[in-house]
C-alpha atoms as a PDB file:
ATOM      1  CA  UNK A   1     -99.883  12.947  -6.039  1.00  0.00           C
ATOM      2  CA  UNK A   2     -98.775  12.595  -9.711  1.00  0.00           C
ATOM      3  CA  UNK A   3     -98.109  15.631 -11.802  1.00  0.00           C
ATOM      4  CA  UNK A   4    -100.005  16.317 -15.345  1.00  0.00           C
ATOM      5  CA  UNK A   5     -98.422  15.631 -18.284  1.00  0.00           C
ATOM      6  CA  UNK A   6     -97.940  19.363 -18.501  1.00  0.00           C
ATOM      7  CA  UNK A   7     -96.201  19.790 -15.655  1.00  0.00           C
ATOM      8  CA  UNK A   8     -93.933  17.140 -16.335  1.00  0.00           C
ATOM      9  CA  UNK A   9     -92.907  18.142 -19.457  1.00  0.00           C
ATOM     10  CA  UNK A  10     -92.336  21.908 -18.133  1.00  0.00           C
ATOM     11  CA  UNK A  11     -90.803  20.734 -14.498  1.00  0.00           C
ATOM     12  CA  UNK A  12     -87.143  22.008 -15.477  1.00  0.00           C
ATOM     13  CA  UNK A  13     -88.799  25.274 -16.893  1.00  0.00           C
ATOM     14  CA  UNK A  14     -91.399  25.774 -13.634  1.00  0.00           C
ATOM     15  CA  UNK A  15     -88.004  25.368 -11.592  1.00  0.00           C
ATOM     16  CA  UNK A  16     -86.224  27.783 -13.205  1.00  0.00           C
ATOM     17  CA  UNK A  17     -88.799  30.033 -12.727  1.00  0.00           C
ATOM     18  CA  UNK A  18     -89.147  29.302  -9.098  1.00  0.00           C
ATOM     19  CA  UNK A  19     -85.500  30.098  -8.568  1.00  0.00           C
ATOM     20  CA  UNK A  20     -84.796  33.136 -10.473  1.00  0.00           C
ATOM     21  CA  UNK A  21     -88.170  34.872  -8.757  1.00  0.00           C
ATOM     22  CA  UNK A  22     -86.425  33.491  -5.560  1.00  0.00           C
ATOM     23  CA  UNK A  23     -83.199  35.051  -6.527  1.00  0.00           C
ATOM     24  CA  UNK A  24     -84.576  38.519  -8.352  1.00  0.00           C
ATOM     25  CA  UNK A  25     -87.518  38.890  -5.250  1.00  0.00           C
ATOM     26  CA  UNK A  26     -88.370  42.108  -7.425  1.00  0.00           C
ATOM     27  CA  UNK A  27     -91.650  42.848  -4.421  1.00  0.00           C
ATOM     28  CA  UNK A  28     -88.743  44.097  -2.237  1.00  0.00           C
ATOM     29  CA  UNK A  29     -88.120  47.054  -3.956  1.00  0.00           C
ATOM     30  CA  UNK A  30     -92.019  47.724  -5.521  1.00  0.00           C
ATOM     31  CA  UNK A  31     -93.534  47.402  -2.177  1.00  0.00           C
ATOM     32  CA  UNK A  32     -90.747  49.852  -0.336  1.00  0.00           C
ATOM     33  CA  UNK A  33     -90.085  46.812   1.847  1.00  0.00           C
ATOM     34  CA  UNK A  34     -86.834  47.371   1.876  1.00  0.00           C
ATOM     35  CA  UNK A  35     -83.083  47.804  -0.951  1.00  0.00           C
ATOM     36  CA  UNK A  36     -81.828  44.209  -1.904  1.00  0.00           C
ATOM     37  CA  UNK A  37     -78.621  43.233  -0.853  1.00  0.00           C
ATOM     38  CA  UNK A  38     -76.100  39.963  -1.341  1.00  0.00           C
ATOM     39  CA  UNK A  39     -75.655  37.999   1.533  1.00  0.00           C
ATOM     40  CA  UNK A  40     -71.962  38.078   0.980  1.00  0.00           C
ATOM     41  CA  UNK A  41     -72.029  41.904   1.232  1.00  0.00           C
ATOM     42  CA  UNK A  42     -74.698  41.827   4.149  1.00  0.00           C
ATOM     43  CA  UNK A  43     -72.590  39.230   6.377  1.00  0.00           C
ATOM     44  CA  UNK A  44     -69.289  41.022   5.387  1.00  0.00           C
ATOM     45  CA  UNK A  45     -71.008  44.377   7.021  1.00  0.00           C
ATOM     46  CA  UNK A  46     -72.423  42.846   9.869  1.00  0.00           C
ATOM     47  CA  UNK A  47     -69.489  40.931  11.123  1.00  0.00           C
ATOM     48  CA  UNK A  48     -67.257  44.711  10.273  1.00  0.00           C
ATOM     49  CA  UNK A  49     -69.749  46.579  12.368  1.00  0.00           C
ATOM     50  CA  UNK A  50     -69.894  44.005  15.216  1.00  0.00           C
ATOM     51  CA  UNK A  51     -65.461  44.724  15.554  1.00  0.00           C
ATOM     52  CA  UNK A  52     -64.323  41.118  14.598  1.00  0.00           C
ATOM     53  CA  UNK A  53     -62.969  41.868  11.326  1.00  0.00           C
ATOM     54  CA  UNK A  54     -62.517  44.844   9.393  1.00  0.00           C
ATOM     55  CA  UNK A  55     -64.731  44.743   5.898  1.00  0.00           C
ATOM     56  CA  UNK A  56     -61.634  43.907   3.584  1.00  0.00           C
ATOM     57  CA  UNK A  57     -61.085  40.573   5.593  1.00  0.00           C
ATOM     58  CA  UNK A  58     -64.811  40.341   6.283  1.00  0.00           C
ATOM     59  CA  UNK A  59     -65.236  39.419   2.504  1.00  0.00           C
ATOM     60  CA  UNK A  60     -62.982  36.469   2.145  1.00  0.00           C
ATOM     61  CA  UNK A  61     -63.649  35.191   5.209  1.00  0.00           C
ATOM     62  CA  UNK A  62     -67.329  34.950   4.419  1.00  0.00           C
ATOM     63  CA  UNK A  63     -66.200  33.577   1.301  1.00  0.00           C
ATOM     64  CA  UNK A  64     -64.052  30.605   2.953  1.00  0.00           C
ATOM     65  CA  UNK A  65     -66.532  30.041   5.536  1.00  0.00           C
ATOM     66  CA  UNK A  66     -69.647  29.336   2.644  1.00  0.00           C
ATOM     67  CA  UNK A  67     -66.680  27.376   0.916  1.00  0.00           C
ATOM     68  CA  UNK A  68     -66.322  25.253   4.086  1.00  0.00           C
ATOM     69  CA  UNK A  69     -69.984  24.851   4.342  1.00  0.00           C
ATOM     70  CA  UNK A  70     -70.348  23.760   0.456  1.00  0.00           C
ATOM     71  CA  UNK A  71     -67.786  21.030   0.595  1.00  0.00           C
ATOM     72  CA  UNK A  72     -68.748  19.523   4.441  1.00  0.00           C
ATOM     73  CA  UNK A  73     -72.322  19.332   2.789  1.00  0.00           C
ATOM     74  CA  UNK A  74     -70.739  17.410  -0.515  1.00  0.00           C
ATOM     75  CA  UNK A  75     -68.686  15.354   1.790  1.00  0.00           C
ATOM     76  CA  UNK A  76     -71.865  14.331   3.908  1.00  0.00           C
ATOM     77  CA  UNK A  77     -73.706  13.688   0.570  1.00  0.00           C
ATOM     78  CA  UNK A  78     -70.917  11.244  -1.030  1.00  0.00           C
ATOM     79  CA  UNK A  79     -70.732   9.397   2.670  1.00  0.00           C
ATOM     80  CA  UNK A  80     -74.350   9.270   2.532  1.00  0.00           C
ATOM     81  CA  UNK A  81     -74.445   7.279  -0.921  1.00  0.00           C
ATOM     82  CA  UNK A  82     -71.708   5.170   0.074  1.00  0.00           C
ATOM     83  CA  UNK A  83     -73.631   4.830   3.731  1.00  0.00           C
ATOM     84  CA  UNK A  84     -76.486   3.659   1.785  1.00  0.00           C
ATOM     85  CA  UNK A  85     -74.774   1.395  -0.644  1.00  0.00           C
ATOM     86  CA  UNK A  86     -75.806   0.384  -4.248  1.00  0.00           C
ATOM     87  CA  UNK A  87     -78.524  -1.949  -2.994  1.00  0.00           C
ATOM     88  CA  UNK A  88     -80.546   0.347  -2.520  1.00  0.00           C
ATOM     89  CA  UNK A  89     -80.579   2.419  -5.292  1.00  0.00           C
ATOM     90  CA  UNK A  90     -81.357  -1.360  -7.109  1.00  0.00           C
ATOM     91  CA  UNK A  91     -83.903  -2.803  -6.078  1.00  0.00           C
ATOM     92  CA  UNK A  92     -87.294  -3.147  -8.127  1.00  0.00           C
ATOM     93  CA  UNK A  93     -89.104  -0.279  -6.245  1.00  0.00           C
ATOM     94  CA  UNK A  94     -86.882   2.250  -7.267  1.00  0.00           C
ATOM     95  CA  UNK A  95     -86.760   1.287 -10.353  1.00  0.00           C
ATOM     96  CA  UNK A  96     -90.866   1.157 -10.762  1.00  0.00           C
ATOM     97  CA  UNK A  97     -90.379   4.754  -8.902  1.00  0.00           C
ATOM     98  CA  UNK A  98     -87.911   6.353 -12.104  1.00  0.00           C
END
Protein backbone atom coordinates (compact mmCIF):
# COMPACT_ATOMS: atom_id res chain seq x y z
CA UNK A 1 0.00 0.00 0.00
CA UNK A 2 1.89 3.08 -1.35
CA UNK A 3 0.73 6.54 -0.52
CA UNK A 4 -0.17 9.30 -3.38
CA UNK A 5 2.09 11.73 -4.17
CA UNK A 6 -0.13 13.99 -2.13
CA UNK A 7 0.05 12.34 0.79
CA UNK A 8 3.59 12.07 0.72
CA UNK A 9 4.34 15.39 0.26
CA UNK A 10 1.78 16.44 3.19
CA UNK A 11 2.74 13.25 5.61
CA UNK A 12 4.56 15.64 8.26
CA UNK A 13 1.51 18.09 7.94
CA UNK A 14 -1.38 15.05 8.11
CA UNK A 15 0.69 14.03 11.35
CA UNK A 16 0.60 17.06 12.91
CA UNK A 17 -2.83 17.21 12.46
CA UNK A 18 -3.43 13.79 13.79
CA UNK A 19 -1.66 14.69 16.99
CA UNK A 20 -2.84 18.02 17.95
CA UNK A 21 -6.74 16.69 17.36
CA UNK A 22 -5.38 13.80 19.59
CA UNK A 23 -4.06 16.22 22.08
CA UNK A 24 -6.97 19.18 21.84
CA UNK A 25 -9.96 16.12 21.62
CA UNK A 26 -12.25 19.36 21.44
CA UNK A 27 -15.71 16.49 21.11
CA UNK A 28 -15.16 16.10 24.90
CA UNK A 29 -16.38 19.21 25.86
CA UNK A 30 -19.09 19.85 22.65
CA UNK A 31 -20.70 16.59 23.21
CA UNK A 32 -20.98 17.08 27.31
CA UNK A 33 -18.95 13.87 27.45
CA UNK A 34 -17.15 14.96 30.00
CA UNK A 35 -14.24 18.43 31.32
CA UNK A 36 -10.65 17.63 29.94
CA UNK A 37 -8.07 17.07 32.25
CA UNK A 38 -3.97 16.38 32.15
CA UNK A 39 -3.00 13.12 33.03
CA UNK A 40 -0.43 14.54 35.34
CA UNK A 41 -3.21 16.33 37.29
CA UNK A 42 -5.66 13.25 36.94
CA UNK A 43 -2.97 10.60 38.32
CA UNK A 44 -1.76 13.18 40.96
CA UNK A 45 -5.66 13.19 42.27
CA UNK A 46 -6.23 9.71 42.05
CA UNK A 47 -3.23 8.42 43.82
CA UNK A 48 -4.15 11.66 46.76
CA UNK A 49 -7.64 10.32 47.04
CA UNK A 50 -6.64 6.61 47.20
CA UNK A 51 -4.24 7.83 50.81
CA UNK A 52 -0.72 7.00 49.34
CA UNK A 53 0.46 10.39 48.91
CA UNK A 54 -0.84 13.64 49.65
CA UNK A 55 -1.41 15.87 46.21
CA UNK A 56 1.83 18.09 46.73
CA UNK A 57 4.03 14.84 46.55
CA UNK A 58 1.52 13.22 44.22
CA UNK A 59 2.79 15.70 41.47
CA UNK A 60 6.46 15.00 41.41
CA UNK A 61 6.15 11.68 41.95
CA UNK A 62 4.03 11.26 38.86
CA UNK A 63 6.51 13.36 37.32
CA UNK A 64 9.63 10.99 38.25
CA UNK A 65 7.73 7.97 37.62
CA UNK A 66 6.82 9.17 33.58
CA UNK A 67 10.61 10.29 33.77
CA UNK A 68 11.56 6.69 34.67
CA UNK A 69 9.31 5.35 32.06
CA UNK A 70 10.77 7.84 29.22
CA UNK A 71 14.37 6.93 29.75
CA UNK A 72 13.84 2.77 30.39
CA UNK A 73 11.97 3.12 26.93
CA UNK A 74 15.18 5.19 25.35
CA UNK A 75 17.43 2.75 27.00
CA UNK A 76 15.49 -0.31 25.41
CA UNK A 77 15.51 1.60 22.05
CA UNK A 78 19.48 2.32 21.95
CA UNK A 79 20.00 -1.61 23.15
CA UNK A 80 17.68 -2.48 20.50
CA UNK A 81 19.85 -0.74 17.63
CA UNK A 82 22.92 -1.97 19.04
CA UNK A 83 20.97 -5.61 19.47
CA UNK A 84 20.34 -5.36 15.89
CA UNK A 85 23.66 -4.15 14.69
CA UNK A 86 24.55 -2.01 11.57
CA UNK A 87 24.04 -4.94 9.21
CA UNK A 88 20.96 -4.63 9.18
CA UNK A 89 20.17 -1.29 8.69
CA UNK A 90 22.72 -2.00 5.35
CA UNK A 91 21.77 -4.24 3.43
CA UNK A 92 20.22 -3.61 -0.18
CA UNK A 93 16.54 -4.08 0.95
CA UNK A 94 16.52 -1.36 3.18
CA UNK A 95 18.03 0.67 1.16
CA UNK A 96 15.45 -0.10 -1.97
CA UNK A 97 12.82 0.40 1.10
CA UNK A 98 14.14 4.47 1.90
Amino acid sequence: MKASALEFRLRMVIMVAIVVLGFVAPWIEALHIGERNSLLEWLSLEASRTGLLRFTYATPVVILLGSLIALIGAILRVWGSAYLGTAQFTTERCKRAA
